[in-house]
N, C-alpha and C. Protein backbone atom coordinates (compact mmCIF):
# COMPACT_ATOMS: atom_id res chain seq x y z
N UNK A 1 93.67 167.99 107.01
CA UNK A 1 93.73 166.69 106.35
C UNK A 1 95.19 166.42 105.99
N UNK A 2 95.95 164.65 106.15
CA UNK A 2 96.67 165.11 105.93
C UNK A 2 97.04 164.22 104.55
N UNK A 3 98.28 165.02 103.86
CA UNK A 3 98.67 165.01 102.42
C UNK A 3 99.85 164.50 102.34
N UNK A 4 100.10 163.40 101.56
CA UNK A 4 101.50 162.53 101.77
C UNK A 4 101.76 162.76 100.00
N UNK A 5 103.14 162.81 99.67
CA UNK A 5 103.12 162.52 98.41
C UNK A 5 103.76 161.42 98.21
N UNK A 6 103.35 160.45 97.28
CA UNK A 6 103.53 159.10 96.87
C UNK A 6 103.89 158.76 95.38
N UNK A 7 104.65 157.67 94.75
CA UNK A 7 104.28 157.13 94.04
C UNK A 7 103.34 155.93 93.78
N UNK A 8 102.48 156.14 93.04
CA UNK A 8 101.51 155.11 92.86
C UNK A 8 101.89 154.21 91.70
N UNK A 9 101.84 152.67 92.40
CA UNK A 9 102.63 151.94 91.33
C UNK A 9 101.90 151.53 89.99
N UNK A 10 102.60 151.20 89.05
CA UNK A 10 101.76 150.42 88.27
C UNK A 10 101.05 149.03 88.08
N UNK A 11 99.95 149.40 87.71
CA UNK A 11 98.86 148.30 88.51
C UNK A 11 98.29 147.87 87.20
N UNK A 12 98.05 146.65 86.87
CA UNK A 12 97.10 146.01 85.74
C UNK A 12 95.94 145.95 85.95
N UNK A 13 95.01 146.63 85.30
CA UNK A 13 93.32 146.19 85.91
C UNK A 13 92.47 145.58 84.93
N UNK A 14 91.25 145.40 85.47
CA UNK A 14 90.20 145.04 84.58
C UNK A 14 89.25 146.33 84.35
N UNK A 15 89.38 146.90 83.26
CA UNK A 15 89.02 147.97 83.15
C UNK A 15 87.32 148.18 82.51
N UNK A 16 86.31 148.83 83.30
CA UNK A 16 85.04 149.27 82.48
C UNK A 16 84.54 150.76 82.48
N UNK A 17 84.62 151.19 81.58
CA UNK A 17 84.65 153.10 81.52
C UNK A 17 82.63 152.51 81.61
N UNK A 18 82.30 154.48 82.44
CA UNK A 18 81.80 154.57 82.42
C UNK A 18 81.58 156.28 81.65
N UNK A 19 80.82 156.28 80.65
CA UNK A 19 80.42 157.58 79.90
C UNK A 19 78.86 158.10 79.94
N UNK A 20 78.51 158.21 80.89
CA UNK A 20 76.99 158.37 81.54
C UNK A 20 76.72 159.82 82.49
N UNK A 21 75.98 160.14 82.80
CA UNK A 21 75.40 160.38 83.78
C UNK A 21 75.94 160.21 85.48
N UNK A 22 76.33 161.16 86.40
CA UNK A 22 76.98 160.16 87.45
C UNK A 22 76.09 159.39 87.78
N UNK A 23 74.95 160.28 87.93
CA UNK A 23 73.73 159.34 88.86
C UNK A 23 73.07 157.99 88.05
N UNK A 24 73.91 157.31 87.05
CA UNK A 24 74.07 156.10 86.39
C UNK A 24 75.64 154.99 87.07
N UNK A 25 76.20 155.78 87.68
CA UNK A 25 77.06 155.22 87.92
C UNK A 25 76.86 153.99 88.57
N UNK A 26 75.96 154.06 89.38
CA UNK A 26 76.01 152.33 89.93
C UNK A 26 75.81 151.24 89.37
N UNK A 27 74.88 151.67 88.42
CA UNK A 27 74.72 150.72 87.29
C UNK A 27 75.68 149.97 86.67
N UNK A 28 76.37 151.07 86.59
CA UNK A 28 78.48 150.23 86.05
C UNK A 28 79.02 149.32 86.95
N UNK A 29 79.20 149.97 88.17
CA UNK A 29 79.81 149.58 89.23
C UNK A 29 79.48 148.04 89.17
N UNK A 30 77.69 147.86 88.91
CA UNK A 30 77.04 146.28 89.62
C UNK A 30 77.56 145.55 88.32
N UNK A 31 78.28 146.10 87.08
CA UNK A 31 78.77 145.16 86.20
C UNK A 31 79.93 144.79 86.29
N UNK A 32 80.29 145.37 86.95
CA UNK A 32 81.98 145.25 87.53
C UNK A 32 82.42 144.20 88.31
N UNK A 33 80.97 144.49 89.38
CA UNK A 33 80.91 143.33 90.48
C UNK A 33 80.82 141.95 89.86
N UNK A 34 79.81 142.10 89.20
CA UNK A 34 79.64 140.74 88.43
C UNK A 34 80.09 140.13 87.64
N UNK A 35 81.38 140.50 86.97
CA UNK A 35 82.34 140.12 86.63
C UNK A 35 83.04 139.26 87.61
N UNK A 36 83.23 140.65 88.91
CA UNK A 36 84.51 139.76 89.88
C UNK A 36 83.53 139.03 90.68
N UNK A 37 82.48 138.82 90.73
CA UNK A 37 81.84 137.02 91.40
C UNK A 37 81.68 135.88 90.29
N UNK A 38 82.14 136.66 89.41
CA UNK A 38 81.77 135.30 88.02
C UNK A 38 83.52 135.03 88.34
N UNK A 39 84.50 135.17 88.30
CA UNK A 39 85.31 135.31 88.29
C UNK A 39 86.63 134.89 89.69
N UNK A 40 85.87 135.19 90.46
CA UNK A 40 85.99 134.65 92.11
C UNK A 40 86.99 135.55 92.86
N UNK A 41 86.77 136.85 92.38
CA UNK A 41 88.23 137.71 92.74
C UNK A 41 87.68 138.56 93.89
N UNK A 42 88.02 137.49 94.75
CA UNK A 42 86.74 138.37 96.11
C UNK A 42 88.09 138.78 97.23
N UNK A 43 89.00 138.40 97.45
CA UNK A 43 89.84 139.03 98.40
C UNK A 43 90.50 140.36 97.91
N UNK A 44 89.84 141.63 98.96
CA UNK A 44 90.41 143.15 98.72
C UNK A 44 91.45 143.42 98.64
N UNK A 45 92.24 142.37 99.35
CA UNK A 45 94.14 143.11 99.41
C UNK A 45 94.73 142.55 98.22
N UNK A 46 94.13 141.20 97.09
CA UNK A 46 94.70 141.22 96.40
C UNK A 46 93.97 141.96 95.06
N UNK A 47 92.76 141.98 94.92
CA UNK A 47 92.04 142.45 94.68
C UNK A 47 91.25 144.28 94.58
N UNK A 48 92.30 144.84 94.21
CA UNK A 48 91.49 146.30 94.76
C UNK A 48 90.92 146.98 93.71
N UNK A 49 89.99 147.93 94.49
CA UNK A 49 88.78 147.80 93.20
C UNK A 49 89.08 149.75 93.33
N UNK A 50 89.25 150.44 92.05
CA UNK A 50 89.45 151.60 92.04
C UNK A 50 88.27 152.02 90.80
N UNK A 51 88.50 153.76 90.98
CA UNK A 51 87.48 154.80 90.09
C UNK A 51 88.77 155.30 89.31
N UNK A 52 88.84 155.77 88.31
CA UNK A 52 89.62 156.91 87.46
C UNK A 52 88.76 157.97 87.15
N UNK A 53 88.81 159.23 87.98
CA UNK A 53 87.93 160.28 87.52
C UNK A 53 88.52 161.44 86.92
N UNK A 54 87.84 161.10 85.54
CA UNK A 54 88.76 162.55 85.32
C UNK A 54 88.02 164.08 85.09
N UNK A 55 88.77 164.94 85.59
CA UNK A 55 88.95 165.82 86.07
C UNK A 55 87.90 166.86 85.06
N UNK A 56 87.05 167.86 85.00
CA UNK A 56 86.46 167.99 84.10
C UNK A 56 87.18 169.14 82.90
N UNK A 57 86.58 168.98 81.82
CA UNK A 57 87.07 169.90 80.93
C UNK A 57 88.62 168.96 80.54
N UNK A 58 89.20 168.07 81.01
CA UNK A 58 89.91 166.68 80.72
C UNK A 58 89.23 165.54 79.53
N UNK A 59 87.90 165.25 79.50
CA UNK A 59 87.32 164.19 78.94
C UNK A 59 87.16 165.19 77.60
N UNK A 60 87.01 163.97 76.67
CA UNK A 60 86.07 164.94 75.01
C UNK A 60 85.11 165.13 75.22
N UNK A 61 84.48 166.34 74.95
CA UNK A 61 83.15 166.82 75.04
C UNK A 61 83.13 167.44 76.26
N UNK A 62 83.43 167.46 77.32
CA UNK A 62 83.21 167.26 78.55
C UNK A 62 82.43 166.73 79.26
N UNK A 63 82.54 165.30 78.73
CA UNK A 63 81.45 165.00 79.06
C UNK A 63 81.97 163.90 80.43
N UNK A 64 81.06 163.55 81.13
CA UNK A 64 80.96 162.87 82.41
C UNK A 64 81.81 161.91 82.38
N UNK A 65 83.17 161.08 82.66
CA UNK A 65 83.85 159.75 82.47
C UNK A 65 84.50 159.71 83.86
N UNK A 66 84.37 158.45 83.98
CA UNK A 66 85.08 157.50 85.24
C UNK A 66 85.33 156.17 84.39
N UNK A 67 87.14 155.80 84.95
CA UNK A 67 86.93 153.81 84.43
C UNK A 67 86.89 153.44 85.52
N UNK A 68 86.01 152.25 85.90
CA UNK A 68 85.65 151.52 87.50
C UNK A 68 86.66 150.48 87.00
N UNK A 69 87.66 150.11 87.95
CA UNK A 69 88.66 149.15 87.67
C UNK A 69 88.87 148.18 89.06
N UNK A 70 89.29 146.71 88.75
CA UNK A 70 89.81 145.96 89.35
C UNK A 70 91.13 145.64 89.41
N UNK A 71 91.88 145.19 90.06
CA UNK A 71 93.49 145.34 90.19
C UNK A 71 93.03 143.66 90.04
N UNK A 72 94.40 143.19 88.72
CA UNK A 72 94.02 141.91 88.33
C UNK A 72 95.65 141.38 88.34
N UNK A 73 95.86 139.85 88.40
CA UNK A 73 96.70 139.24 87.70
C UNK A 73 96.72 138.08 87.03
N UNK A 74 95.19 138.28 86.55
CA UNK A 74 94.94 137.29 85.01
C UNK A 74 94.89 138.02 84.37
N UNK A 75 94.70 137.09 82.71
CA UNK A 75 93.91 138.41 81.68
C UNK A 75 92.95 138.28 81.48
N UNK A 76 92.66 138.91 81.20
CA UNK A 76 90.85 139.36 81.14
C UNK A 76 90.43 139.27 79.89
N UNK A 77 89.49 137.91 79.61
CA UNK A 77 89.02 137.29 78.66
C UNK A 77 87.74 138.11 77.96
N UNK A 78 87.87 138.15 76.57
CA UNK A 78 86.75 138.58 75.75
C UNK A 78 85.41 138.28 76.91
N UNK A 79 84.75 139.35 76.90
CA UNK A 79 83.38 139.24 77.41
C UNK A 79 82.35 140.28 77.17
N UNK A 80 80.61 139.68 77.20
CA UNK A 80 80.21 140.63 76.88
C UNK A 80 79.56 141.48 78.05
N UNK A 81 80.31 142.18 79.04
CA UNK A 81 80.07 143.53 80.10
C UNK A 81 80.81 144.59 79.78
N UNK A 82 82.03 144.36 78.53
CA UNK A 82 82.67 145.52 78.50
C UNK A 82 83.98 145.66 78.67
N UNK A 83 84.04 145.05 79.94
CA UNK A 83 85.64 145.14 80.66
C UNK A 83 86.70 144.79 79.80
N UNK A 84 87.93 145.71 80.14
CA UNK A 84 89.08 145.51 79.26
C UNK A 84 89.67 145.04 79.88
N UNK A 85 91.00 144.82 79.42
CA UNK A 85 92.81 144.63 80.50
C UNK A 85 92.98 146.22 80.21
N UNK A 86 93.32 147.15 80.97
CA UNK A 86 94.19 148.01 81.32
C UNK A 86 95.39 148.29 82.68
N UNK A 87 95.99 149.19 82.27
CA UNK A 87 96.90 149.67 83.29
C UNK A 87 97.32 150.95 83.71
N UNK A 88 97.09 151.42 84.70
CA UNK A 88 96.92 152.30 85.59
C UNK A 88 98.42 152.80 85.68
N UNK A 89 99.37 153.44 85.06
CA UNK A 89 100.43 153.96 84.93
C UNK A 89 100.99 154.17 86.36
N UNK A 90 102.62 154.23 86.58
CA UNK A 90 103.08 155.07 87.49
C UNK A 90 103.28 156.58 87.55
N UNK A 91 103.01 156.98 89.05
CA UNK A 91 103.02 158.23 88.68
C UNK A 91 102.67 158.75 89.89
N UNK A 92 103.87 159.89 90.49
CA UNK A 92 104.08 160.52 91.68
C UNK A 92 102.61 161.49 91.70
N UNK A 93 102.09 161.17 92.94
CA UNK A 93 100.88 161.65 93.28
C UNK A 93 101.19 162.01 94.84
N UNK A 94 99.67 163.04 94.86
CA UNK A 94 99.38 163.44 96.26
C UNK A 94 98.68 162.12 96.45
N UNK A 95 98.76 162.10 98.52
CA UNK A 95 97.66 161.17 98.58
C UNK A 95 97.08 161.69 100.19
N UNK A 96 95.54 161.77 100.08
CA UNK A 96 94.92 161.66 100.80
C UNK A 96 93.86 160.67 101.45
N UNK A 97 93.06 161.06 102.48
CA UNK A 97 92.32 159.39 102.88
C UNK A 97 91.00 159.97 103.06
N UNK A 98 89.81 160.03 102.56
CA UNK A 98 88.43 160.25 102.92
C UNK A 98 88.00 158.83 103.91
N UNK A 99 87.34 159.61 104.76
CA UNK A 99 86.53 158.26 105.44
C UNK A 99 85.28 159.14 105.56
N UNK A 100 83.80 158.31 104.55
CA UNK A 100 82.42 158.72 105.30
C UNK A 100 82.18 158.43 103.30
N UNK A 101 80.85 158.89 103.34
CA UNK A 101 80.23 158.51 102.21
C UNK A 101 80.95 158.81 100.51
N UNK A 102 80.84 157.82 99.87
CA UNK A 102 81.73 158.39 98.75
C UNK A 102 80.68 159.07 97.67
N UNK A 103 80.08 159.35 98.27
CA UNK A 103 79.09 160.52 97.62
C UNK A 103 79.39 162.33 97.74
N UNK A 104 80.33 162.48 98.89
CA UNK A 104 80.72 163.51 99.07
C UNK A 104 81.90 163.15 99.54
N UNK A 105 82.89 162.94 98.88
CA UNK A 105 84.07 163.20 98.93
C UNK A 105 85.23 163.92 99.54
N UNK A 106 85.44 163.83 100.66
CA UNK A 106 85.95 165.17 100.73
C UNK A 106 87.95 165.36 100.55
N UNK A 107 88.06 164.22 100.58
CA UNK A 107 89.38 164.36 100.31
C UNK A 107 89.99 164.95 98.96
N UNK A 108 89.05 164.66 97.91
CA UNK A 108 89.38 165.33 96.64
C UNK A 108 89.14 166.92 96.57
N UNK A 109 87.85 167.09 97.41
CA UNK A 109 88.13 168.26 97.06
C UNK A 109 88.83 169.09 97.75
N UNK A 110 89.44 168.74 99.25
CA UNK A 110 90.55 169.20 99.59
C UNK A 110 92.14 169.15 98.96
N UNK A 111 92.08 167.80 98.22
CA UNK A 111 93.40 167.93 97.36
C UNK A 111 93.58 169.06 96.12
N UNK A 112 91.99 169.43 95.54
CA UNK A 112 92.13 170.15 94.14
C UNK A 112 92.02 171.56 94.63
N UNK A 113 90.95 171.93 95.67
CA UNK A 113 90.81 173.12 96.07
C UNK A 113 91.74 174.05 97.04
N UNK A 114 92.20 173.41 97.82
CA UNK A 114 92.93 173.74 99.04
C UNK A 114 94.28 173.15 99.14
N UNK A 115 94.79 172.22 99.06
CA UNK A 115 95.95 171.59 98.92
C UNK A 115 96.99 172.33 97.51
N UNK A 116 96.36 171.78 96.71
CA UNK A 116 97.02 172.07 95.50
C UNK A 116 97.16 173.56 95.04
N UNK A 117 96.63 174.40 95.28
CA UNK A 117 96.82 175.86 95.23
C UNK A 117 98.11 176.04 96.03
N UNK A 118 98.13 176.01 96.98
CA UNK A 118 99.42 176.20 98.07
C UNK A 118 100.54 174.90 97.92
N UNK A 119 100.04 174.21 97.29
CA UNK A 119 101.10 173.74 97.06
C UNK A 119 102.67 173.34 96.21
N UNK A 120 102.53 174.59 95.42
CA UNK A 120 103.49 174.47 94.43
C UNK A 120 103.53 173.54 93.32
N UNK A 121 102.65 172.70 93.36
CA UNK A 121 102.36 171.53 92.34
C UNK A 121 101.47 171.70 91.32
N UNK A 122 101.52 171.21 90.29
CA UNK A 122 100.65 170.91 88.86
C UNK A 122 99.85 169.52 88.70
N UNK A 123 98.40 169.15 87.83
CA UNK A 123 98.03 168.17 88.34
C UNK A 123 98.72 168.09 86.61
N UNK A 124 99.06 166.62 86.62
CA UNK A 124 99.26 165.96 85.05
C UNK A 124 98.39 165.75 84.37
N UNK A 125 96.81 165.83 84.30
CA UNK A 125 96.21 165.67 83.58
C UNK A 125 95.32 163.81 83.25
N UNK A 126 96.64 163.47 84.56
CA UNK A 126 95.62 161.99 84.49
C UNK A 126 94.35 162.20 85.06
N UNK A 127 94.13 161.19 85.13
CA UNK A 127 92.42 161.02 86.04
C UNK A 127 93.16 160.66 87.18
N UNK A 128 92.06 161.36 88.28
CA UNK A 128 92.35 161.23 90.43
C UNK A 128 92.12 159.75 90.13
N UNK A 129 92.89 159.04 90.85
CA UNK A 129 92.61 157.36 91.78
C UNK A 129 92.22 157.78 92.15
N UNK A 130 90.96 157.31 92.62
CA UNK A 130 90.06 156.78 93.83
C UNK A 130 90.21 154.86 93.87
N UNK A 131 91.02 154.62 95.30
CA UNK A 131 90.86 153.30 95.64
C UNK A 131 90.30 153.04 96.48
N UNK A 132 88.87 152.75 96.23
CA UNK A 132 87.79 152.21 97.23
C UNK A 132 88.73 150.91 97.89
N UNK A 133 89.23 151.37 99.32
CA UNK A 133 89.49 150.73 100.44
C UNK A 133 88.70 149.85 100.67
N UNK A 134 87.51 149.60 101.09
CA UNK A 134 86.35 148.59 101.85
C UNK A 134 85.22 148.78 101.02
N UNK A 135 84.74 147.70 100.16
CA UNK A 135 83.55 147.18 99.52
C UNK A 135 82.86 146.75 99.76
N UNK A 136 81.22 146.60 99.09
CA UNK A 136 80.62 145.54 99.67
C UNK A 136 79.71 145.81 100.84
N UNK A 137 78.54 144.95 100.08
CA UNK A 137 77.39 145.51 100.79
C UNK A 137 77.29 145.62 102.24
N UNK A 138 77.84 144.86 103.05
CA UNK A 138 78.17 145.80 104.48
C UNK A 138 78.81 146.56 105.31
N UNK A 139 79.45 147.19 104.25
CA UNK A 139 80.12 148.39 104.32
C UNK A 139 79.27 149.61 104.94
N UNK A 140 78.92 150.13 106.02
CA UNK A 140 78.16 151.44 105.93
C UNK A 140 78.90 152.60 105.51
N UNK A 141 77.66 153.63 104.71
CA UNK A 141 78.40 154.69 104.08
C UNK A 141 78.78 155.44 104.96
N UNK A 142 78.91 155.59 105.95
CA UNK A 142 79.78 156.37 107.39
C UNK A 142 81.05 156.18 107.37
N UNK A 143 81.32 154.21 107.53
CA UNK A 143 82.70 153.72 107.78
C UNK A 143 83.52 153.68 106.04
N UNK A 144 82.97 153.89 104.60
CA UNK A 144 83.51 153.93 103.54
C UNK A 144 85.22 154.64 103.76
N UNK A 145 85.98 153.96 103.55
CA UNK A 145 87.43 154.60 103.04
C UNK A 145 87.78 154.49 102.09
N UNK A 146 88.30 155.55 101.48
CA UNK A 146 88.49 155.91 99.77
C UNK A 146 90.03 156.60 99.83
N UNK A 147 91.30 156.23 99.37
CA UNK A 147 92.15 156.68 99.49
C UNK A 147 92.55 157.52 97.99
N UNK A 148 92.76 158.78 97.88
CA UNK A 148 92.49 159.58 96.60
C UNK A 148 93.70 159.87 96.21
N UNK A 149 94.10 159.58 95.01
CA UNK A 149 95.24 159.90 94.41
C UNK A 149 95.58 161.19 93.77
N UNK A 150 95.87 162.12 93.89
CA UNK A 150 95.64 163.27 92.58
C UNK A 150 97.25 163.13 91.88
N UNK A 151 97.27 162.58 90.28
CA UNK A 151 98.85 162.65 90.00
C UNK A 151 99.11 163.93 89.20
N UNK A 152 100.45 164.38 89.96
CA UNK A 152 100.65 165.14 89.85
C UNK A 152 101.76 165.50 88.39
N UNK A 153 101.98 166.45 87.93
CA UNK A 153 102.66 166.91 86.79
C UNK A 153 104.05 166.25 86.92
N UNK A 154 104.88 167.05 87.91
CA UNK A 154 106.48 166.42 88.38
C UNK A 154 106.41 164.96 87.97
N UNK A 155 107.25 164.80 87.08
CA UNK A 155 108.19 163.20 86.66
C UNK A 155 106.74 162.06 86.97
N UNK A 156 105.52 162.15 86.33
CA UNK A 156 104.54 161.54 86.20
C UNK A 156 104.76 161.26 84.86
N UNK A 157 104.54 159.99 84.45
CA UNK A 157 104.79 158.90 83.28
C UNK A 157 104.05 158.14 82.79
């Protein structure tokens, strides 16, 4: 697989944590969506729709957290689904590319398991990007691309 290191820029989103269960996660996700069709923020390139997962034994409690985010350049008005304004910091990361179901992942766990051991690097403690590439219900989970961020310790901010 291969492993590029990047900076990932800073990005403003519309932010909705999820503190659940994974196998609740979609449930978040479809509030997310429905935001961005109430909202009309339907083109992907300006529009990109990311996960923040963090890493376990990272969250309080340890308990289960992802924020499902939209890459925005309005602000994001009081509402009641949740969603905040946040921002997704800069910060020199690995980057890899999964293509096939984002149920099994495999680019992450080649970045945490296999990559990152040999690689002389530290993770910083943020949460992995995951930027769901291609959305949307006719997406098949075969063709899904998920481009995975892991940021790393080095001059991460």
């Amino acid at each position: 697989m291969e492993v590029r290191l990047v900076n990932f820029p800073e990005t403003r989103v519309a932010l909705l944590p999820h503190r659940d269960s994974p196998a609740t996660e979609h449930a978040t996700v479809l509030q997310l969506v429905q935001w961005k069709l109430q909202h009309q923020l339907l083109d992907q390139e300006r529009y990109r729709t990311y996960g923040l997962h963090y890493l376990p034994g990272t969250a309080p409690d340890s308990e289960h957290r992802v924020d499902f985010c939209l890459s925005i350049h309005e602000t994001v008005e009081p509402n009641t689904l949740g969603i905040v304004e946040s921002t997704i910091p800069t910060c020199r990361c690995a980057l890899a590319r999964d293509i096939g179901s984002r149920l099994d992942n495999q680019a992450v766990k080649y970045l945490v398991y296999d990559w990152l051991p040999r690689s002389g690097e530290t993770v910083s403690g943020a949460p992995i990007i995951f930027h769901y590439v291609n959305v949307g219900p006719t997406v098949k989970a075969s063709d899904a691309i998920t481009d995975v961020y892991l940021p790393l310790h080095t001059q991460c901010i």
